[in-house]
C-alpha atoms as a PDB file:
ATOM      1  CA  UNK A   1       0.000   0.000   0.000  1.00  0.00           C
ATOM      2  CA  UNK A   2       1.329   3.086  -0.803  1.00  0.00           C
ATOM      3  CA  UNK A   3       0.794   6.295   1.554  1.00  0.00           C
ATOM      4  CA  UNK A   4      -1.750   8.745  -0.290  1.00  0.00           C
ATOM      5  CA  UNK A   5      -3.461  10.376   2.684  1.00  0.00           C
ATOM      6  CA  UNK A   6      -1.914  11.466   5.948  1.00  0.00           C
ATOM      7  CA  UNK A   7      -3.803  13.498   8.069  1.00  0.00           C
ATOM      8  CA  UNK A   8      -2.168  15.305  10.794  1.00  0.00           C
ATOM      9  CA  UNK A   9      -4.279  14.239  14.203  1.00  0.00           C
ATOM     10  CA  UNK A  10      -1.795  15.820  16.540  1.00  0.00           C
ATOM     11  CA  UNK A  11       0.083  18.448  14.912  1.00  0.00           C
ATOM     12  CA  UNK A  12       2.965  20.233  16.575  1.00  0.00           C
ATOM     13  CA  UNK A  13       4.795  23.817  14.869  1.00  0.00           C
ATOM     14  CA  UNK A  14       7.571  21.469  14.000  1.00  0.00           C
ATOM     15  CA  UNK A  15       5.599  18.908  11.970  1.00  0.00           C
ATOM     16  CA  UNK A  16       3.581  21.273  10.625  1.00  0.00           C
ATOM     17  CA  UNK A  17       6.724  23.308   9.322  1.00  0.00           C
ATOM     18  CA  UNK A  18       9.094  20.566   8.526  1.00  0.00           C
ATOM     19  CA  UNK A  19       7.084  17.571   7.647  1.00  0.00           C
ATOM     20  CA  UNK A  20       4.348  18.908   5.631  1.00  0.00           C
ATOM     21  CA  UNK A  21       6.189  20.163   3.319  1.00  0.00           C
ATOM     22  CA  UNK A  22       8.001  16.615   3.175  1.00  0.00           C
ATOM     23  CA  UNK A  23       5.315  15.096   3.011  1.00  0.00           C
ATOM     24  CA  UNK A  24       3.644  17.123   0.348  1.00  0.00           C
ATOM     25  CA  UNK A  25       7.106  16.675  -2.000  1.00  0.00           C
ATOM     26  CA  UNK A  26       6.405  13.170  -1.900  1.00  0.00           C
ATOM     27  CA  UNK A  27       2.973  13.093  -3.682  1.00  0.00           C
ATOM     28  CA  UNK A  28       1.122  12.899   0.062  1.00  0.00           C
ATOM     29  CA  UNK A  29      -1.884  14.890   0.703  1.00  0.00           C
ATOM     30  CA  UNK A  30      -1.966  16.298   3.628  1.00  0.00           C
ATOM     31  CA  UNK A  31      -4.729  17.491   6.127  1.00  0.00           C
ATOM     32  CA  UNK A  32      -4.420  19.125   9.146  1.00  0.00           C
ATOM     33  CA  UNK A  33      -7.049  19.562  12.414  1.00  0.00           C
ATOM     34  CA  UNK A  34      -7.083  21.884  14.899  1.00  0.00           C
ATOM     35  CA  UNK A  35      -9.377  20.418  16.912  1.00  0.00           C
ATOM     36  CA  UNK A  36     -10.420  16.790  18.058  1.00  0.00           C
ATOM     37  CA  UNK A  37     -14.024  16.846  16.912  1.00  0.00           C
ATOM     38  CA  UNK A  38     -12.905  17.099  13.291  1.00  0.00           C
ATOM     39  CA  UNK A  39     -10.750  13.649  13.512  1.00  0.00           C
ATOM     40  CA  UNK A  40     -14.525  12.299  12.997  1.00  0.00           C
ATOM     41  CA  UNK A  41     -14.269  13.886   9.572  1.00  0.00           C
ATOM     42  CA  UNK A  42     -11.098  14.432   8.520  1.00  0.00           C
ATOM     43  CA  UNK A  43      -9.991  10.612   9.334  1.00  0.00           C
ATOM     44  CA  UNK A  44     -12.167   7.913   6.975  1.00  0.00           C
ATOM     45  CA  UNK A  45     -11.200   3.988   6.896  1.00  0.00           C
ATOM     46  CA  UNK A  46      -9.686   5.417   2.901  1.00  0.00           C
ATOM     47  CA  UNK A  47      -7.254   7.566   4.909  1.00  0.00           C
ATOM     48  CA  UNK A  48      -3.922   5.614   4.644  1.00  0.00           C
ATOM     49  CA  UNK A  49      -2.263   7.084   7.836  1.00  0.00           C
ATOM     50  CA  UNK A  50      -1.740  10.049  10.282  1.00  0.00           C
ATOM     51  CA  UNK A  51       0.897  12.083  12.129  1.00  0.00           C
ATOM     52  CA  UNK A  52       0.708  12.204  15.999  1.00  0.00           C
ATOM     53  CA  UNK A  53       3.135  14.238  17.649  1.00  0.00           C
ATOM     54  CA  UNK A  54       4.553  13.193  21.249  1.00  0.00           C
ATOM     55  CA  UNK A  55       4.786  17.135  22.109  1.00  0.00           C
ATOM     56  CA  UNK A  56       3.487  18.279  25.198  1.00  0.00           C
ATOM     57  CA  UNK A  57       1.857  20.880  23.553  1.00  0.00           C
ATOM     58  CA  UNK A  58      -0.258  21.058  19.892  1.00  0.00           C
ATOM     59  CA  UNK A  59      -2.552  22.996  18.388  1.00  0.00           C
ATOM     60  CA  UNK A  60      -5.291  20.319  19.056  1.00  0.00           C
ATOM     61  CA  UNK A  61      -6.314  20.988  23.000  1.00  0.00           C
ATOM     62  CA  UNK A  62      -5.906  16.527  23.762  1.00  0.00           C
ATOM     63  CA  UNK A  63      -3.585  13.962  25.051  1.00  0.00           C
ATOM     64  CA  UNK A  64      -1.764  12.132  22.815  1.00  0.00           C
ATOM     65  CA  UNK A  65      -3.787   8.648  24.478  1.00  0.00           C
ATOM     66  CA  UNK A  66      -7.257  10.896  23.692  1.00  0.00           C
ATOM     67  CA  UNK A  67      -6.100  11.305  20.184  1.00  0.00           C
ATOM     68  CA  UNK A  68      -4.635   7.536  19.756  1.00  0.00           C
ATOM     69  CA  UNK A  69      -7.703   6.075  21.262  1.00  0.00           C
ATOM     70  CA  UNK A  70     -10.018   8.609  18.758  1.00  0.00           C
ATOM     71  CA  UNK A  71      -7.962   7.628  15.850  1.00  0.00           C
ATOM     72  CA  UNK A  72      -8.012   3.746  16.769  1.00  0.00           C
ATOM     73  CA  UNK A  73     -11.935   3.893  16.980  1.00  0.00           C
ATOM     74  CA  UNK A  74     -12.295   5.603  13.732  1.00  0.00           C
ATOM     75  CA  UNK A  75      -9.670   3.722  11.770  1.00  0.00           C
ATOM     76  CA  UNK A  76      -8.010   0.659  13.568  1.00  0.00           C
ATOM     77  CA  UNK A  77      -6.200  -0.124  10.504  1.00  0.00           C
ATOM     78  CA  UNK A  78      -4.361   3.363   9.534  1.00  0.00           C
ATOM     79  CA  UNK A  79      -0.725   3.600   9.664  1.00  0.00           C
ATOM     80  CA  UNK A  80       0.171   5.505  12.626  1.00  0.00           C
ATOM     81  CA  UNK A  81       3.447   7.864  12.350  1.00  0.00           C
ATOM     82  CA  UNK A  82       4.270   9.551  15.894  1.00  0.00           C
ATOM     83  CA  UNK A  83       6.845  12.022  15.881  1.00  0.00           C
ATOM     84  CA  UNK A  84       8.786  13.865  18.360  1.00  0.00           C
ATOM     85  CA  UNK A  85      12.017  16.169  18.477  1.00  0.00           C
ATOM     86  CA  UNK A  86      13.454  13.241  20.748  1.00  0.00           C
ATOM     87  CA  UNK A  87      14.753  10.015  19.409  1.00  0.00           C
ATOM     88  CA  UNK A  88      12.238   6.912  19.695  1.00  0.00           C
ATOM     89  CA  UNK A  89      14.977   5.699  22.270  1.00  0.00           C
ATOM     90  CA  UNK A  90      14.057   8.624  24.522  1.00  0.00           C
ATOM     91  CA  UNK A  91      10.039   7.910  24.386  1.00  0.00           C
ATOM     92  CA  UNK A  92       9.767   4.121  23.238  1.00  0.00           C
ATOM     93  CA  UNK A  93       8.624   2.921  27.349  1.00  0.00           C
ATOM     94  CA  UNK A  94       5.679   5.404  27.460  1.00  0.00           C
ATOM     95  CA  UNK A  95       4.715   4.501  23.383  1.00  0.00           C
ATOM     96  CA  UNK A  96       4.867   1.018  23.411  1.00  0.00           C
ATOM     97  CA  UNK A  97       2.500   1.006  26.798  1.00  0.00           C
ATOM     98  CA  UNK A  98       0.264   2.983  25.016  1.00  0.00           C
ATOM     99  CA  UNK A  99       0.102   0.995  21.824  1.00  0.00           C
ATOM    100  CA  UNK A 100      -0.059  -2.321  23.716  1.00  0.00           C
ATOM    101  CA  UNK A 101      -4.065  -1.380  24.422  1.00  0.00           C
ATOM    102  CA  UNK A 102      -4.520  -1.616  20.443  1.00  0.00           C
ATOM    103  CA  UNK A 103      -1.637  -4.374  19.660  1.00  0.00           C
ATOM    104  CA  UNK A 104      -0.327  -7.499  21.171  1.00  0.00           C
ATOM    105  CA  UNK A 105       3.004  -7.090  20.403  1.00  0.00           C
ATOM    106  CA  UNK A 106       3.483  -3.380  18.612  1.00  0.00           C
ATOM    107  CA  UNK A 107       6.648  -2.760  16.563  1.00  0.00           C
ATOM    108  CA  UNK A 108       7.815   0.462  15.903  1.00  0.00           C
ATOM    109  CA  UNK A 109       9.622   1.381  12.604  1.00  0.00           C
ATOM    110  CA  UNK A 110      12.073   4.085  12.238  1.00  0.00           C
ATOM    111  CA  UNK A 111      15.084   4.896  10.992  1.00  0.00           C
ATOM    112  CA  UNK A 112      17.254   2.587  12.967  1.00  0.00           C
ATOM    113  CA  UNK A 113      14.967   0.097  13.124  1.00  0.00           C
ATOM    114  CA  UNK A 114      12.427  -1.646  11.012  1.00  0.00           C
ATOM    115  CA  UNK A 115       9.613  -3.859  11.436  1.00  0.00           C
ATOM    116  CA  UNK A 116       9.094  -6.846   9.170  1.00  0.00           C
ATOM    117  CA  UNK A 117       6.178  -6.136   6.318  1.00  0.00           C
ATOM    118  CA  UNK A 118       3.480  -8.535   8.238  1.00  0.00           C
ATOM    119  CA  UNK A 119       3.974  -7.166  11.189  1.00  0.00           C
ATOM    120  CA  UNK A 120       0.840  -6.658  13.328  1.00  0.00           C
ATOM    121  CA  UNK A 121       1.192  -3.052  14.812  1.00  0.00           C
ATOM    122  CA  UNK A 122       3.433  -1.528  13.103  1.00  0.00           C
ATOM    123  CA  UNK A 123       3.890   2.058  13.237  1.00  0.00           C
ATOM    124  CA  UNK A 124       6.524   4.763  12.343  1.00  0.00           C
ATOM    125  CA  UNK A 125       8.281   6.988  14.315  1.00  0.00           C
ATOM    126  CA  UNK A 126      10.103  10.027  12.690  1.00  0.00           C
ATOM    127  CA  UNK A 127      12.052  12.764  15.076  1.00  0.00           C
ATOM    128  CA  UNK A 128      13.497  15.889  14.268  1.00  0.00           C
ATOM    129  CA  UNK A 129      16.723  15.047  13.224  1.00  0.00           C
ATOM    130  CA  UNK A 130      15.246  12.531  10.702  1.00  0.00           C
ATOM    131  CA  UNK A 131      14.153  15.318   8.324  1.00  0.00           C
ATOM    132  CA  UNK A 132      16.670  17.681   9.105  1.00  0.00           C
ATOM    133  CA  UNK A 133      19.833  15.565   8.332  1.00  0.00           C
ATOM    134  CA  UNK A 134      20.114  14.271   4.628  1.00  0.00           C
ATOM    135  CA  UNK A 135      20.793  10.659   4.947  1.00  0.00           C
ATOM    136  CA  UNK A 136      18.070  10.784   7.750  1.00  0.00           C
ATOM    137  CA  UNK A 137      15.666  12.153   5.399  1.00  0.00           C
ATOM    138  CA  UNK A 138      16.425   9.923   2.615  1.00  0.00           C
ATOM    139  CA  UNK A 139      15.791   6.845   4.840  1.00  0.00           C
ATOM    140  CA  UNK A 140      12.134   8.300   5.609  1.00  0.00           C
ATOM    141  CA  UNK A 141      11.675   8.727   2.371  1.00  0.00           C
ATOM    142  CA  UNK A 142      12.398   4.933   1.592  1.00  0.00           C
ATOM    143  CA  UNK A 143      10.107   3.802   4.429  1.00  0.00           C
ATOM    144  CA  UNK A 144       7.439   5.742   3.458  1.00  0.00           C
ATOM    145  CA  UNK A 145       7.685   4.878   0.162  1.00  0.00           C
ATOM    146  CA  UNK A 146       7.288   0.834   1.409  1.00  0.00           C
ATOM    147  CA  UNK A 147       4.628   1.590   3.495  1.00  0.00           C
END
């Protein structure tokens, strides 16, 4: 399956100004919320993944659980992509106990590690440095692309 349709269900400044644009250079169409009631219409079971950032703070007023849990109900299979300025190594504890309500055994992709194709849970994880430094970017680029 290639990624079409990412909708932004958490969006931070930084994601909005660096991956966006990213995102947007790689055929992606991208839409944003700015507030949790319209995850009901911006996310449909055709929309092919979104962006949650692991900020404390975003332009849509909800935890990232509220937002996980909202997005799970509407679309339990989308691709989920968290991001945070942090590497996953920093925030992997608190994501994988929050993903293990929705997966038995969740498996997070990024660009150190990858999960196999079949995987049940899989999700990406992009951090700042991952679109900032070239051969970071590159290698987001390729896992999108797979995804």
């Amino acid at each position: 399956m290639a990624i079409k349709t990412v909708t932004l269900a958490r969006p931070h400044p930084a994601i909005v100004g660096d991956m966006v644009p990213f995102l947007e250079k790689l055929g992606i169409e991208v839409e944003q919320i700015t507030r949790l009631e319209q995850l009901q219409y911006e996310l449909t079971l055709t929309t092919d993944a979104v962006v949650i950032s692991l900020a404390v703070t975003s332009t849509v007023r909800a935890t990232v659980e509220r937002v996980l849990s909202e997005v799970m109900r509407l679309n339990p299979n989308v691709l989920l992509i968290f991001s945070s300025e942090l590497p996953l190594k920093k925030k992997q504890k608190n994501l994988f106990y929050m993903l293990s309500r929705y997966f038995e055994n969740p498996c997070i992709t990024d660009c150190d590690n990858e999960c196999a194709p079949t995987y049940d849970g899989r999700c990406l994880y992009i951090c700042g440095d991952d679109l900032k430094l070239e051969g970071r970017r590159q290698k987001v680029r390729d896992l999108i692309k797979r995804y």
